[in-house]
Protein backbone atom coordinates (compact mmCIF):
# COMPACT_ATOMS: atom_id res chain seq x y z
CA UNK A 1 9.29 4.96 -5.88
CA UNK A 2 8.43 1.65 -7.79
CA UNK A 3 10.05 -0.87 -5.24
CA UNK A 4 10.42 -3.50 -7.75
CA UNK A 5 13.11 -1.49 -9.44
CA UNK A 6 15.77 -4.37 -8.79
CA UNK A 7 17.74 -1.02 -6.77
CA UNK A 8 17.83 -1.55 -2.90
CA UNK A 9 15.87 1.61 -1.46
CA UNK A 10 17.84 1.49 1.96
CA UNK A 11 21.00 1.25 0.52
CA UNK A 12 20.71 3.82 -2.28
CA UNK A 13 18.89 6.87 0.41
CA UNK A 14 22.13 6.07 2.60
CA UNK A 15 24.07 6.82 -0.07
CA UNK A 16 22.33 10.05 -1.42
CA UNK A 17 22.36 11.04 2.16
CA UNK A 18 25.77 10.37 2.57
CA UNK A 19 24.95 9.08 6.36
CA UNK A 20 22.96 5.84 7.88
CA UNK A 21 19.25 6.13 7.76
CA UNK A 22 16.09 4.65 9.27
CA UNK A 23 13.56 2.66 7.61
CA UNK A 24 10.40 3.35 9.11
CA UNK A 25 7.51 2.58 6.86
CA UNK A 26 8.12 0.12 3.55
CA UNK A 27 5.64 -1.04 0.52
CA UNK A 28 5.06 -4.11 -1.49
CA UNK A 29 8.33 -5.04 -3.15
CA UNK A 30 5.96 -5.19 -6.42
CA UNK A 31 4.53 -2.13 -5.37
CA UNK A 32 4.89 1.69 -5.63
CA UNK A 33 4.46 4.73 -3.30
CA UNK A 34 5.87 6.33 -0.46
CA UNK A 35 8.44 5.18 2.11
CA UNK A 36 9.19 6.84 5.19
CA UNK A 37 12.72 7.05 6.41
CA UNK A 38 14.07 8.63 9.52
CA UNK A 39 17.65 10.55 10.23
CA UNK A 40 18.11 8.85 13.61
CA UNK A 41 16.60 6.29 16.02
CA UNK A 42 15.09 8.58 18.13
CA UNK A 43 13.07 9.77 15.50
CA UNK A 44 12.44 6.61 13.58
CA UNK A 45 11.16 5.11 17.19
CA UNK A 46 8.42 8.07 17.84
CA UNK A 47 7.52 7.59 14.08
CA UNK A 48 7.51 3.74 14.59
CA UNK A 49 5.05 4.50 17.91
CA UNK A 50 2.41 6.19 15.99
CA UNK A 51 2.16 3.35 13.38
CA UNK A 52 1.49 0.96 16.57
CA UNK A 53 -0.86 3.59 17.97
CA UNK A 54 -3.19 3.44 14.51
CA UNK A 55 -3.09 7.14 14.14
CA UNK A 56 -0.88 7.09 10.86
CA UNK A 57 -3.09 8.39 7.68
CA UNK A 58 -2.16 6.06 4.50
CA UNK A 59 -3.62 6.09 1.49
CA UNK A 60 -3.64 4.01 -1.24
CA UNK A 61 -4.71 3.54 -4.79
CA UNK A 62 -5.54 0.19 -6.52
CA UNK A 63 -6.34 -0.93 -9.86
CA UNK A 64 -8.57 -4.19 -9.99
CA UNK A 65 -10.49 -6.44 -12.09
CA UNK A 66 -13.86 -6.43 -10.72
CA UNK A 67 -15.97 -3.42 -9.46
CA UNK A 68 -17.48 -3.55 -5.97
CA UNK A 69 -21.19 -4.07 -5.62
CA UNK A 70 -21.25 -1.14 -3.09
CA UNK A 71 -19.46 2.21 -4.01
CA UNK A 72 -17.67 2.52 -0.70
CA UNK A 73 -17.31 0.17 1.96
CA UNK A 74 -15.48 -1.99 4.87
CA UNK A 75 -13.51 -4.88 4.50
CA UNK A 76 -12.66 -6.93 7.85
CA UNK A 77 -10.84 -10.04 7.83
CA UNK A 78 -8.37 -12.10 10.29
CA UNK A 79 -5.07 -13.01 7.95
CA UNK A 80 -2.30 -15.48 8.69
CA UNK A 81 1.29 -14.73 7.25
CA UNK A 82 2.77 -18.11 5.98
CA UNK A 83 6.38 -16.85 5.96
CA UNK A 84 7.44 -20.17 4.00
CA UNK A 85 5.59 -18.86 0.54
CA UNK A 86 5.99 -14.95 1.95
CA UNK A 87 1.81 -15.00 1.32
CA UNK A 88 -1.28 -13.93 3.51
CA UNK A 89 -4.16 -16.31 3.87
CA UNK A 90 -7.58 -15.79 5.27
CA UNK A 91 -8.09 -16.89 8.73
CA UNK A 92 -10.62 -17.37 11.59
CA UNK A 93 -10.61 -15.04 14.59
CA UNK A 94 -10.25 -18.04 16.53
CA UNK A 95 -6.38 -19.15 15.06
CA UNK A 96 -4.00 -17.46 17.42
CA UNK A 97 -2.16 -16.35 15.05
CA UNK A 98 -4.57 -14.91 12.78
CA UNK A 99 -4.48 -10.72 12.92
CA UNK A 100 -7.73 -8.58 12.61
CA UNK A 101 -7.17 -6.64 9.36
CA UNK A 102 -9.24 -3.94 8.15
CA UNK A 103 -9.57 -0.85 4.96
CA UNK A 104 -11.60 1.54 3.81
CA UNK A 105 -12.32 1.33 0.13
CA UNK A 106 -14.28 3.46 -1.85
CA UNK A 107 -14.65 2.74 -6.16
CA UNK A 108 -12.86 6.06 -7.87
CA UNK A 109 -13.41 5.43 -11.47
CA UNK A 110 -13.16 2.49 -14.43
CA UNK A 111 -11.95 1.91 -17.56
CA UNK A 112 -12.90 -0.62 -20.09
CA UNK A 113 -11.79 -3.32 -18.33
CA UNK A 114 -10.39 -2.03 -14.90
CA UNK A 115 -11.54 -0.25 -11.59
CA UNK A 116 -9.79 2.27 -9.90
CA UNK A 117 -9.84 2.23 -5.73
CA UNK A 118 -9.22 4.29 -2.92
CA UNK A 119 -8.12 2.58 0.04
CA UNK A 120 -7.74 3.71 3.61
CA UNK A 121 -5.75 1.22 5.79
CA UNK A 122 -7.28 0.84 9.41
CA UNK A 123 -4.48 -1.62 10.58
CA UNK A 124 -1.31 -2.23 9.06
CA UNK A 125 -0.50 -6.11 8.24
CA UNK A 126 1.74 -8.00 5.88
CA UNK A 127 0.37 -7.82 2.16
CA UNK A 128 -2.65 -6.56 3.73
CA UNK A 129 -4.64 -4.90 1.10
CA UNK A 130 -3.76 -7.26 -1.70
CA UNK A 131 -5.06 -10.15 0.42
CA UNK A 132 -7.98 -8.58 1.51
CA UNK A 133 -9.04 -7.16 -2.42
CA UNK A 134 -8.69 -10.65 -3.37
CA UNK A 135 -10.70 -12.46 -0.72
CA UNK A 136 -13.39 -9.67 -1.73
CA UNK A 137 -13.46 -10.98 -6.11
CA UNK A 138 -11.22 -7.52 -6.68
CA UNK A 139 -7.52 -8.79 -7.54
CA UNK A 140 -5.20 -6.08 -8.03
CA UNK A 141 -3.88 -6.21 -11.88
CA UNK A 142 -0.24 -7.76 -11.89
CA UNK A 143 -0.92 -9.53 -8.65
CA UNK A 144 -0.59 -12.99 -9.77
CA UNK A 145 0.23 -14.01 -6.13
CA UNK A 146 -3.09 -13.06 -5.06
CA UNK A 147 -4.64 -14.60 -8.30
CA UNK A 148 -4.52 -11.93 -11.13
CA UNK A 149 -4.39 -13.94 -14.35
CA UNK A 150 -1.51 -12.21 -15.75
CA UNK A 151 1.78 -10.44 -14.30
CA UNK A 152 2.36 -7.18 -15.85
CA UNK A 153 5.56 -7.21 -18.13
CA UNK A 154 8.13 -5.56 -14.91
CA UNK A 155 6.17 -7.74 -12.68
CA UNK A 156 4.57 -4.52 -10.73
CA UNK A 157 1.50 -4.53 -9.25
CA UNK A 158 -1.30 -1.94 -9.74
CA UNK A 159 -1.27 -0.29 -6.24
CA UNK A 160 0.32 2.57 -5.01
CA UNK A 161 0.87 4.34 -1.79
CA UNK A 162 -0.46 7.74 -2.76
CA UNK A 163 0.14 9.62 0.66
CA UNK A 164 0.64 9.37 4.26
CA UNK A 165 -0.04 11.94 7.25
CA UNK A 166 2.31 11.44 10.40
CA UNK A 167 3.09 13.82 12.73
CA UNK A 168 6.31 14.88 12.88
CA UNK A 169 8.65 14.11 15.92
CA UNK A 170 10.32 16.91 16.38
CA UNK A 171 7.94 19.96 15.67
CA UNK A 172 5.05 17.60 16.01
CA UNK A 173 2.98 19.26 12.86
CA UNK A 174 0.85 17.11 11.08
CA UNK A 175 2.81 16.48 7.74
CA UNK A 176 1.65 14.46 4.44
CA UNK A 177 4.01 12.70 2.63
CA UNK A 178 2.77 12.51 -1.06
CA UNK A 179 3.98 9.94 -3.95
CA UNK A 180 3.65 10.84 -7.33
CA UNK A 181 1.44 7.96 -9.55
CA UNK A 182 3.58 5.50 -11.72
CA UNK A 183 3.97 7.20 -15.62
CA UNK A 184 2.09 4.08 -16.72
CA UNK A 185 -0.56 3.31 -19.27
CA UNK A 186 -3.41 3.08 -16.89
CA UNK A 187 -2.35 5.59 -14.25
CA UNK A 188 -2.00 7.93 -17.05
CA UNK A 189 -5.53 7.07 -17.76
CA UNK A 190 -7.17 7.26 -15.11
CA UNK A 191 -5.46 11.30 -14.46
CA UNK A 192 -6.37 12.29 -17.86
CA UNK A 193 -10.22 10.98 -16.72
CA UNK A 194 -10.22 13.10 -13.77
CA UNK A 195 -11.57 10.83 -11.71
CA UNK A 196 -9.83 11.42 -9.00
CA UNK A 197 -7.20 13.94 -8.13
CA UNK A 198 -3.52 12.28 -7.99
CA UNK A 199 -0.48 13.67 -6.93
């Protein structure tokens, strides 16, 4: 789902599913990707206790400005959410309310003018990856917030939750939850280059 559709996600899955749901897992309101709701509280509090745990697979795809120097890498910083502006600022470990934030990244592709990345999120944290791309020179296109030149024309941003593996609470299999990529210019170019396989 692109979450900057101006349609509240919450309120329009309670209404397809006729009944109260659970949000469990949310995106970027800019964003797009997958969200994870739950039928009950029961459920949406083991799902909510493997997020804490760290053992929730999510990945992610971004679209930057600048390549990475290294093909694949770690990025570890301690970010501060200033609620006032709704924006994540780098930190020192030593501010008490800084959080240690870390991803996975590995380069999956360019265009003329654009990157492609796959992230893995270690930890979990407020505006996380776009925070952390930027403090490492690679802005996510659209994210003017976090110092992209230009907002894209529905004010999106190029990153997308692609999947996440959870286990489920009931049968406890290990399920995937995919998200199909945005039918966007760039997307669309970067599936028709094969450079990586999207859903």
């Amino acid at each position: 789902m692109q979450a900057n559709s101006g349609i509240d996600f919450h309120h329009m899955v309670n209404a397809y599913a006729k009944r109260p749901l659970f949000l469990v897992h949310r995106i970027d309101q800019p964003a797009s990707g997958v969200v994870l709701v739950a039928r009950n509280a029961k459920a949406a509090a083991a799902f909510s206790e493997q997020f804490v745990a760290g053992t929730v697979s999510r990945i992610y795809y971004a679209v930057v400005s600048q390549r990475p120097d290294d093909d694949e890498g770690d990025l570890v910083h301690h970010l501060v959410h200033d609620k006032k502006v709704n924006k994540t600022r780098l930190s020192n470990d030593q501010d008490d309310q800084a959080k240690r934030c870390e991803l996975h990244y590995k380069y999956a592709g360019s265009s003329d003018t654009y990157h492609l990345l796959e992230i893995q999120l270690q930890t979990g944290r407020h505006h996380q990856i776009r925070a952390q791309l930027a403090a490492a020179g690679m802005v996510i296109k659209g994210d003017v917030k976090y110092g992209a030149r230009r907002s894209n024309k529905d004010r999106s941003i190029h990153l997308h939750g692609a999947s996440l593996t959870i286990q489920h609470p009931v049968t406890h299999e290990t399920i995937t939850i995919e998200a199909p990529w945005p039918d966007e210019v760039l997307w669309n170019y970067f599936r028709s280059q094969r450079q990586i396989t999207p859903v």
